[in-house]
Each structure stands twice: as structure tokens, then as C-alpha cells.
PDB file of N, CA and C in Angstrom:
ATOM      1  N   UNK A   1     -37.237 -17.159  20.452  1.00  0.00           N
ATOM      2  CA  UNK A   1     -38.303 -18.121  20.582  1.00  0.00           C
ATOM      3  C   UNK A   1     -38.265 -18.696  21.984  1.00  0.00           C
ATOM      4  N   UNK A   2     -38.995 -18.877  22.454  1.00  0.00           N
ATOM      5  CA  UNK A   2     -39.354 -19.229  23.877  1.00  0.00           C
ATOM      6  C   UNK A   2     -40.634 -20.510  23.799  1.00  0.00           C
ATOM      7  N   UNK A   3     -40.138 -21.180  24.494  1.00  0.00           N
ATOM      8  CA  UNK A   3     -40.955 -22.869  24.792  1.00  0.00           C
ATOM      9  C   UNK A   3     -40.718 -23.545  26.205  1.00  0.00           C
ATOM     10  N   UNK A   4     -42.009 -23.914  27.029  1.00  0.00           N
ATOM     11  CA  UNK A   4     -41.922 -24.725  28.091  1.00  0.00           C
ATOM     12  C   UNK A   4     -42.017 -26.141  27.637  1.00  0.00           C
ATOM     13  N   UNK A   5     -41.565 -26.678  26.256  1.00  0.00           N
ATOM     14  CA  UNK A   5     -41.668 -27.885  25.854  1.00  0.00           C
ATOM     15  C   UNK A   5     -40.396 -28.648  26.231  1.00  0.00           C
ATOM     16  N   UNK A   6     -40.043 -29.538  26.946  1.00  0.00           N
ATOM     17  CA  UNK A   6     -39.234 -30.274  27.505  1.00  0.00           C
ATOM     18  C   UNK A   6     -38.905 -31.723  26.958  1.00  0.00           C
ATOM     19  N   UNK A   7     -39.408 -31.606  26.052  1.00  0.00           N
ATOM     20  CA  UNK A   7     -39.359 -33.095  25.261  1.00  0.00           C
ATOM     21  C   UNK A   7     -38.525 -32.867  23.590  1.00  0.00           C
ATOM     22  N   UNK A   8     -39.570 -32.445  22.540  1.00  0.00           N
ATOM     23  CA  UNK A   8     -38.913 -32.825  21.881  1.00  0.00           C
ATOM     24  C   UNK A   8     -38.316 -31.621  20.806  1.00  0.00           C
ATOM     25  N   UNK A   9     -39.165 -30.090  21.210  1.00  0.00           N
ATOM     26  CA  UNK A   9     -38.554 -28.906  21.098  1.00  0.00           C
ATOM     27  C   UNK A   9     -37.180 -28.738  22.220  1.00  0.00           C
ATOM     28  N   UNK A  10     -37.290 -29.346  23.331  1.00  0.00           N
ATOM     29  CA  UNK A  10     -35.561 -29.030  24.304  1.00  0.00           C
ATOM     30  C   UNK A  10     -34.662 -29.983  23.177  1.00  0.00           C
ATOM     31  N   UNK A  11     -34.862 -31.101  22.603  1.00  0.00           N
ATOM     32  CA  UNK A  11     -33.977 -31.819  22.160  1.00  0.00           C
ATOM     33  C   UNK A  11     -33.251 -31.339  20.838  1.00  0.00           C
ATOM     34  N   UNK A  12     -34.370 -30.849  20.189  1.00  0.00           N
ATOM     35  CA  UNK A  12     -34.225 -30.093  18.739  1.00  0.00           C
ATOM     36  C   UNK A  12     -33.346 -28.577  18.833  1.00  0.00           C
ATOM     37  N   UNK A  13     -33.719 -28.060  20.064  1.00  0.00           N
ATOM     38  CA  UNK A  13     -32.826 -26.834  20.377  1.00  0.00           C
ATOM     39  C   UNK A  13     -31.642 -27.102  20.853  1.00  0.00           C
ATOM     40  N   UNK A  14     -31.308 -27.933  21.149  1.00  0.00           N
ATOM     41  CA  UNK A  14     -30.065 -28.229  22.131  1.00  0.00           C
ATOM     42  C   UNK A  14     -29.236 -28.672  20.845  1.00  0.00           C
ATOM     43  N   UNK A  15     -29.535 -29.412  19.750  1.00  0.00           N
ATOM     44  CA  UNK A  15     -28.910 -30.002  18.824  1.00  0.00           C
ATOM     45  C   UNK A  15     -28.614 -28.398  17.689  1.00  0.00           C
ATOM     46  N   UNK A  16     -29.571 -27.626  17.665  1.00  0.00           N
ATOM     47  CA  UNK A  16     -29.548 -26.674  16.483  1.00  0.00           C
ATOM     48  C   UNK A  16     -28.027 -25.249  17.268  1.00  0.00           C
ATOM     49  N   UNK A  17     -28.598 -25.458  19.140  1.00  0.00           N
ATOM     50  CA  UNK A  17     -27.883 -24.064  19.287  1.00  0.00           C
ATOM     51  C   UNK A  17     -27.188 -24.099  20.402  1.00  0.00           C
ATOM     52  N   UNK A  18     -27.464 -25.665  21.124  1.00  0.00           N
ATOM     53  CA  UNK A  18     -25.963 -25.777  22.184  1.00  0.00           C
ATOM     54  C   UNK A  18     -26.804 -25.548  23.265  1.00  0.00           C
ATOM     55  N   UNK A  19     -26.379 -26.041  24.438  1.00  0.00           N
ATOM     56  CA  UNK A  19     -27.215 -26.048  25.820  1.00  0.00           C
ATOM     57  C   UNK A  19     -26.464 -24.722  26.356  1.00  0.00           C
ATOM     58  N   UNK A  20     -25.561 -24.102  25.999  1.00  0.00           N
ATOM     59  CA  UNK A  20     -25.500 -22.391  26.435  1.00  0.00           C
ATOM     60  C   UNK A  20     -26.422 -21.649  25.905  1.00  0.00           C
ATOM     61  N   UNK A  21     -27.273 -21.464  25.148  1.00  0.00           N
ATOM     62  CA  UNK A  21     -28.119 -20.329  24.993  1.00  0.00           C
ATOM     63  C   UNK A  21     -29.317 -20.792  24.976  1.00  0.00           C
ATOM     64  N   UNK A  22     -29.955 -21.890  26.057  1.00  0.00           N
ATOM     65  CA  UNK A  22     -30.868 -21.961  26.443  1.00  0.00           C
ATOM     66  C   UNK A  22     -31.151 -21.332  27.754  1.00  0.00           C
ATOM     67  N   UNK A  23     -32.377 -20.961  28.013  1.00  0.00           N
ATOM     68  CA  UNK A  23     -32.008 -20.519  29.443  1.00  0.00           C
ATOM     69  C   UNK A  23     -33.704 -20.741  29.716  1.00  0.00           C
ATOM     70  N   UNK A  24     -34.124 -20.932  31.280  1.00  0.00           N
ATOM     71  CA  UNK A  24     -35.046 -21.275  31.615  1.00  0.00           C
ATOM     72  C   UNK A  24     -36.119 -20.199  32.117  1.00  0.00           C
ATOM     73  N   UNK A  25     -37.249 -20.703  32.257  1.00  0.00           N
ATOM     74  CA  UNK A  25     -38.207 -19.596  33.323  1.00  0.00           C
ATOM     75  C   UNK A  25     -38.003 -18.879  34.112  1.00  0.00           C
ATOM     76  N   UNK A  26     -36.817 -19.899  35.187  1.00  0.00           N
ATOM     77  CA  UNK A  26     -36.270 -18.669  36.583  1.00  0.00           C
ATOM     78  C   UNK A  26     -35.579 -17.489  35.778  1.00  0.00           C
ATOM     79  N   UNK A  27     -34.510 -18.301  35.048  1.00  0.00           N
ATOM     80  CA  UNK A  27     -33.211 -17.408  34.352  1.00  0.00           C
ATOM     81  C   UNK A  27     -33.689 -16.084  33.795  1.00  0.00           C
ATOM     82  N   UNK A  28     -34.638 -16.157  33.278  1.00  0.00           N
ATOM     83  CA  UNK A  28     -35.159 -15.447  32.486  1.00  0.00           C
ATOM     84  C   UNK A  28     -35.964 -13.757  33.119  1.00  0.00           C
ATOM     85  N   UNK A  29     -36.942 -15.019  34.273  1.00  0.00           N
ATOM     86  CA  UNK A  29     -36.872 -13.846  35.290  1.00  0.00           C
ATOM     87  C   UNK A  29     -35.949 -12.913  35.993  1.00  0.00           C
ATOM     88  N   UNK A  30     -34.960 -13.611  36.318  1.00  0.00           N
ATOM     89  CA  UNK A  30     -33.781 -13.244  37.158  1.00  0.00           C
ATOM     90  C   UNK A  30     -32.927 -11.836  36.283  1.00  0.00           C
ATOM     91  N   UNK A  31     -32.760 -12.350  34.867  1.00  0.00           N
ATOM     92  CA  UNK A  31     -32.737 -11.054  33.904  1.00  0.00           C
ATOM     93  C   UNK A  31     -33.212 -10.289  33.975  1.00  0.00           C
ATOM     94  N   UNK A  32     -34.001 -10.314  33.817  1.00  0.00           N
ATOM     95  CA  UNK A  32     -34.930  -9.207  33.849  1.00  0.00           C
ATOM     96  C   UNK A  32     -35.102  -8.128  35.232  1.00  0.00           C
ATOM     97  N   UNK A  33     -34.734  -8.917  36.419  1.00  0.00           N
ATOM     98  CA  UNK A  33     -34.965  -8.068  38.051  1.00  0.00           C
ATOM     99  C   UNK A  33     -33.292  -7.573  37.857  1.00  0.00           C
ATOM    100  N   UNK A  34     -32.293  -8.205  37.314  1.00  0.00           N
ATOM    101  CA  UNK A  34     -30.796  -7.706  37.345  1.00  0.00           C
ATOM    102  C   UNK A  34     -31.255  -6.089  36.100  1.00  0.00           C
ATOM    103  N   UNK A  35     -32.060  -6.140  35.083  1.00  0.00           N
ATOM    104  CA  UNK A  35     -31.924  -5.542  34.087  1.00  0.00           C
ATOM    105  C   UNK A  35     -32.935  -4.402  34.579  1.00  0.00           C
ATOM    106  N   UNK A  36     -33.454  -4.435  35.790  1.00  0.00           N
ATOM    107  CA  UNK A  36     -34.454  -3.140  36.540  1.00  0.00           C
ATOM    108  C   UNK A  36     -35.922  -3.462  36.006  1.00  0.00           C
ATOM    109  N   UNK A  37     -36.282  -4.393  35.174  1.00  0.00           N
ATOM    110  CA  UNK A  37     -37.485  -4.384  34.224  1.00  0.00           C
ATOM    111  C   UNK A  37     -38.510  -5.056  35.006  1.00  0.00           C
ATOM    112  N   UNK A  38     -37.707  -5.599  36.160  1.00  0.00           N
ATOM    113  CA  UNK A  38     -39.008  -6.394  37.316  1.00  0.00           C
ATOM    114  C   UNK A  38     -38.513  -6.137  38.634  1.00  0.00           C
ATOM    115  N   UNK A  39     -39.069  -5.738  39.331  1.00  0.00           N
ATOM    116  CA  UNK A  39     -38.788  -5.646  41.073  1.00  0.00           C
ATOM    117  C   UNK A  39     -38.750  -7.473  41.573  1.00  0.00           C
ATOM    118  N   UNK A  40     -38.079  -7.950  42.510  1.00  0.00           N
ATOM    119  CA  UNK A  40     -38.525  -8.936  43.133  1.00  0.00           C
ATOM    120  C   UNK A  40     -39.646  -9.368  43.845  1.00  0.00           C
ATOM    121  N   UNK A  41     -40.300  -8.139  44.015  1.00  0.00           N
ATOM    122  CA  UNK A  41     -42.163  -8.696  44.532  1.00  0.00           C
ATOM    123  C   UNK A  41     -42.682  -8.958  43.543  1.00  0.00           C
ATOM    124  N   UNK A  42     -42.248  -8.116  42.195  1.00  0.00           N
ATOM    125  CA  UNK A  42     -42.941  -8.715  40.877  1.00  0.00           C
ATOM    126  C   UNK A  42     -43.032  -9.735  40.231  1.00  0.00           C
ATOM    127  N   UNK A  43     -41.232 -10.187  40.587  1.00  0.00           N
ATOM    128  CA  UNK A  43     -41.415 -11.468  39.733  1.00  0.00           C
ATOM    129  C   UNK A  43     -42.109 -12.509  40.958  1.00  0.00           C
ATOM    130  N   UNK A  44     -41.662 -12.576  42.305  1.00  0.00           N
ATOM    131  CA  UNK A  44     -42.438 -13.651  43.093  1.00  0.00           C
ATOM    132  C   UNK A  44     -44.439 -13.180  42.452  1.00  0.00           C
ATOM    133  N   UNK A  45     -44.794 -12.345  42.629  1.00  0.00           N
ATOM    134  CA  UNK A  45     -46.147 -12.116  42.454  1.00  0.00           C
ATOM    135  C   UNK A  45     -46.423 -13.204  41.140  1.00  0.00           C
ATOM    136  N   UNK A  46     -45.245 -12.941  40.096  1.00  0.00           N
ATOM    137  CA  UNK A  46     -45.755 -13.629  39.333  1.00  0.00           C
ATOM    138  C   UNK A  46     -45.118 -15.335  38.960  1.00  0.00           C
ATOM    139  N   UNK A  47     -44.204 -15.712  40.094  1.00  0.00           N
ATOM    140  CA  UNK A  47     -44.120 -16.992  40.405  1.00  0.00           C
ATOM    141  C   UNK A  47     -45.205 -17.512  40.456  1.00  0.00           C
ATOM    142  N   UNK A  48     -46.003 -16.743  41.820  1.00  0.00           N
ATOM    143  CA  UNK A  48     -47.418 -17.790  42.367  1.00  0.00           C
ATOM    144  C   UNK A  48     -48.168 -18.098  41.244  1.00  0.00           C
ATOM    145  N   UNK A  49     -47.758 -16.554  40.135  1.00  0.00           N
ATOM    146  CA  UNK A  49     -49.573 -17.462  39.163  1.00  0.00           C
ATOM    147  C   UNK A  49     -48.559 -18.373  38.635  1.00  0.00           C
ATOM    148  N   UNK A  50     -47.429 -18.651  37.994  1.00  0.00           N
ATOM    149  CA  UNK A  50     -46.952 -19.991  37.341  1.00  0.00           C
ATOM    150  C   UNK A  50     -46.968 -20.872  38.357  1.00  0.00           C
ATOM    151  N   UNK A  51     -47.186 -21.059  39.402  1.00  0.00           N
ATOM    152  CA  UNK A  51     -47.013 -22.234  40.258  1.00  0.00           C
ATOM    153  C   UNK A  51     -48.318 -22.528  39.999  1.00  0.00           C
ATOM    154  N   UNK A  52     -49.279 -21.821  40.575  1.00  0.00           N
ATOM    155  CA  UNK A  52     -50.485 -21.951  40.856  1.00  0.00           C
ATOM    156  C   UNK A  52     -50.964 -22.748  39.057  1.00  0.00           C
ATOM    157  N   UNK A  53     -50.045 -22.975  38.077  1.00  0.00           N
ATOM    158  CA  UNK A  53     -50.803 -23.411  36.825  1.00  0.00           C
ATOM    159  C   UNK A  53     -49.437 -24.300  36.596  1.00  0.00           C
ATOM    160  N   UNK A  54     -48.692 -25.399  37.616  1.00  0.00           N
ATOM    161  CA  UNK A  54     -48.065 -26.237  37.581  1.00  0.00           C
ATOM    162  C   UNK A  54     -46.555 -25.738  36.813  1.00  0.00           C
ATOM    163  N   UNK A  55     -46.131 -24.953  36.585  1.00  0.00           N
ATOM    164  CA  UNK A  55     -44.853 -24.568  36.847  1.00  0.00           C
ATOM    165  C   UNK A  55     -44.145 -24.131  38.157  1.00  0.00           C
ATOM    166  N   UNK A  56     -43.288 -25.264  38.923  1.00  0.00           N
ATOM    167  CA  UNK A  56     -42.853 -25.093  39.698  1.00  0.00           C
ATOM    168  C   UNK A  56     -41.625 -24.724  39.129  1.00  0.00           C
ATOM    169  N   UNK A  57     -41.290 -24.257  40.672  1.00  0.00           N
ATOM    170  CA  UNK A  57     -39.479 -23.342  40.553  1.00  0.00           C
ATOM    171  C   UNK A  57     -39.139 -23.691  42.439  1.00  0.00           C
ATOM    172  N   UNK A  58     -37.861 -23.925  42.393  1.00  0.00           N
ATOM    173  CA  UNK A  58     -37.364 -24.744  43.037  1.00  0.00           C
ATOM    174  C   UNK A  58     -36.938 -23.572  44.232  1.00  0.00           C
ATOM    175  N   UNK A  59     -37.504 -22.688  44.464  1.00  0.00           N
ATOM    176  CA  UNK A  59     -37.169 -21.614  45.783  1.00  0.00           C
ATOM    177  C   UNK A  59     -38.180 -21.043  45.895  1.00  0.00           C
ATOM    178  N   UNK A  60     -38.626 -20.187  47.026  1.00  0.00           N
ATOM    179  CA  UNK A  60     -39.690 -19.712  47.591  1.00  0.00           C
ATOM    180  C   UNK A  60     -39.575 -18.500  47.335  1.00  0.00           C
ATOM    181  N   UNK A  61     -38.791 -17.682  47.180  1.00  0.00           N
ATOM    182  CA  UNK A  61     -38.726 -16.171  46.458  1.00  0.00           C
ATOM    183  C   UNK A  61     -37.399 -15.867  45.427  1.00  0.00           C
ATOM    184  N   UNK A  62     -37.451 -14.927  44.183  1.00  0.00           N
ATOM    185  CA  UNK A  62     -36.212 -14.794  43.559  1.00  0.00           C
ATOM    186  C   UNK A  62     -35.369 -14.309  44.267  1.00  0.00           C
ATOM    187  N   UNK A  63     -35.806 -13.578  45.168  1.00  0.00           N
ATOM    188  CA  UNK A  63     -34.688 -12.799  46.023  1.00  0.00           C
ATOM    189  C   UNK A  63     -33.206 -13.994  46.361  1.00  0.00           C
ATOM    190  N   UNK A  64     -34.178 -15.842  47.009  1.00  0.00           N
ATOM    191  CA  UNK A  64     -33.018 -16.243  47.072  1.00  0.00           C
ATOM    192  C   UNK A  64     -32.520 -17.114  46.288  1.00  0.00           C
ATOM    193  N   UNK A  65     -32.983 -17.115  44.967  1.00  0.00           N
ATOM    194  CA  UNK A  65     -32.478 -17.059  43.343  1.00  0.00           C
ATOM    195  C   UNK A  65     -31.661 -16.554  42.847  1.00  0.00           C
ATOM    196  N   UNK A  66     -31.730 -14.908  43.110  1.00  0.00           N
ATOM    197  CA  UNK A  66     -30.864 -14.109  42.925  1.00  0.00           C
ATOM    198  C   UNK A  66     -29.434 -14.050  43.795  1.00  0.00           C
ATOM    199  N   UNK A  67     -29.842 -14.468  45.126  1.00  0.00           N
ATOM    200  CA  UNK A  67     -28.271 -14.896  45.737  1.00  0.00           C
ATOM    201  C   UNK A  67     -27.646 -16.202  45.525  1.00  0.00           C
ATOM    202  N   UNK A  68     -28.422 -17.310  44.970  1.00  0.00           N
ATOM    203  CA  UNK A  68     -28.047 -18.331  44.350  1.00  0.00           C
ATOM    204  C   UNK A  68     -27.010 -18.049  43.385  1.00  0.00           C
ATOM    205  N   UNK A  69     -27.601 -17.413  42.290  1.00  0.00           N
ATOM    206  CA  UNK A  69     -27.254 -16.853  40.838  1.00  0.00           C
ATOM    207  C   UNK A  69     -25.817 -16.078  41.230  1.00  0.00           C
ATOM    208  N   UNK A  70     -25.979 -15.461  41.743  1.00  0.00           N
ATOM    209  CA  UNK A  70     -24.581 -14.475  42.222  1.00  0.00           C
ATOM    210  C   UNK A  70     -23.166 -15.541  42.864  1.00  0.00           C
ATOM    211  N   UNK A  71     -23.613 -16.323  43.240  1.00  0.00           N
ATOM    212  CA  UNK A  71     -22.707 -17.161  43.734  1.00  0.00           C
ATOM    213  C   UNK A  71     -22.465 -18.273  42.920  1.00  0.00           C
ATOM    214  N   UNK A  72     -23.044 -18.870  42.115  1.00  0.00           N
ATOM    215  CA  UNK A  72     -22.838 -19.676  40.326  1.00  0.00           C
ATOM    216  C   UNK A  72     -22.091 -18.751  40.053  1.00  0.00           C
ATOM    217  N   UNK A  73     -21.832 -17.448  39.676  1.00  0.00           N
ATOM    218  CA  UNK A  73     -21.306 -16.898  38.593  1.00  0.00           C
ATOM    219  C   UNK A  73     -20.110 -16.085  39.412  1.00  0.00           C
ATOM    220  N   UNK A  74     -19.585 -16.117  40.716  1.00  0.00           N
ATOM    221  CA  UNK A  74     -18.504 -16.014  40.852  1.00  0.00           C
ATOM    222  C   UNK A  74     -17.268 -17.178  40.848  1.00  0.00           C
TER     223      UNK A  74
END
């Protein structure tokens, strides 16, 4: 199940399944470009339309998401 609800579905999930197996919009993308299923022009291509409809994400391409991510997890 997947939800951009931040209120009172995040609260209800966090209580039913633990703030480890939530994972967000970027995260999700970022899976998916590690798992071959999206190129990084793909997922930025499809940043802009979520920006462009008020989902922001806090970097200007996954590319430097993805070196973010790599360096969290060492």
C-alpha cells in the first residue's frame, strides 16, 4: 500500500508496522534505478512532473540521491 498522506495514514502506519518499512517517494525511486527498472533521466523526467504538482524532493537530480544513499548505507 502506498500513500502521500502525512497526517493521519503516516501515524496509523508507523503504529501498525514501525518507521523501518516505511519508505518514501525518493526511496522508492532510488529502488527502482538500483533495481535497473528506471534509468536516472527517467526518474528526474519524472521528478519534474511530481514537482511541477507540489511534491517536492530535496535535490536537483537522483543521480545526487543516489550518491547520498550510498553513503547513508555505508
Amino acid at each position: 500500500m502506498a500513500s502521500d498522506e502525512r497526517r493521519r495514514f503516516r501515524r496509523e502506519a508507523l503504529a501498525r508496522i514501525g518507521p523501518d518499512r516505511i519508505i518514501g517517494t525518493a526511496d522508492l525511486f532510488i529502488r527502482a534505478i538500483r533495481a535497473g527498472l528506471l534509468t536516472v533521466e527517467e526518474a528526474d523526467a519524472d521528478r519534474r512532473i511530481l514537482e511541477s504538482r507540489r511534491c517536492m524532493m530535496k535535490f536537483d537530480s537522483f543521480r545526487e540521491a543516489l550518491a547520498g544513499f550510498q553513503e547513508e548505507s555505508t
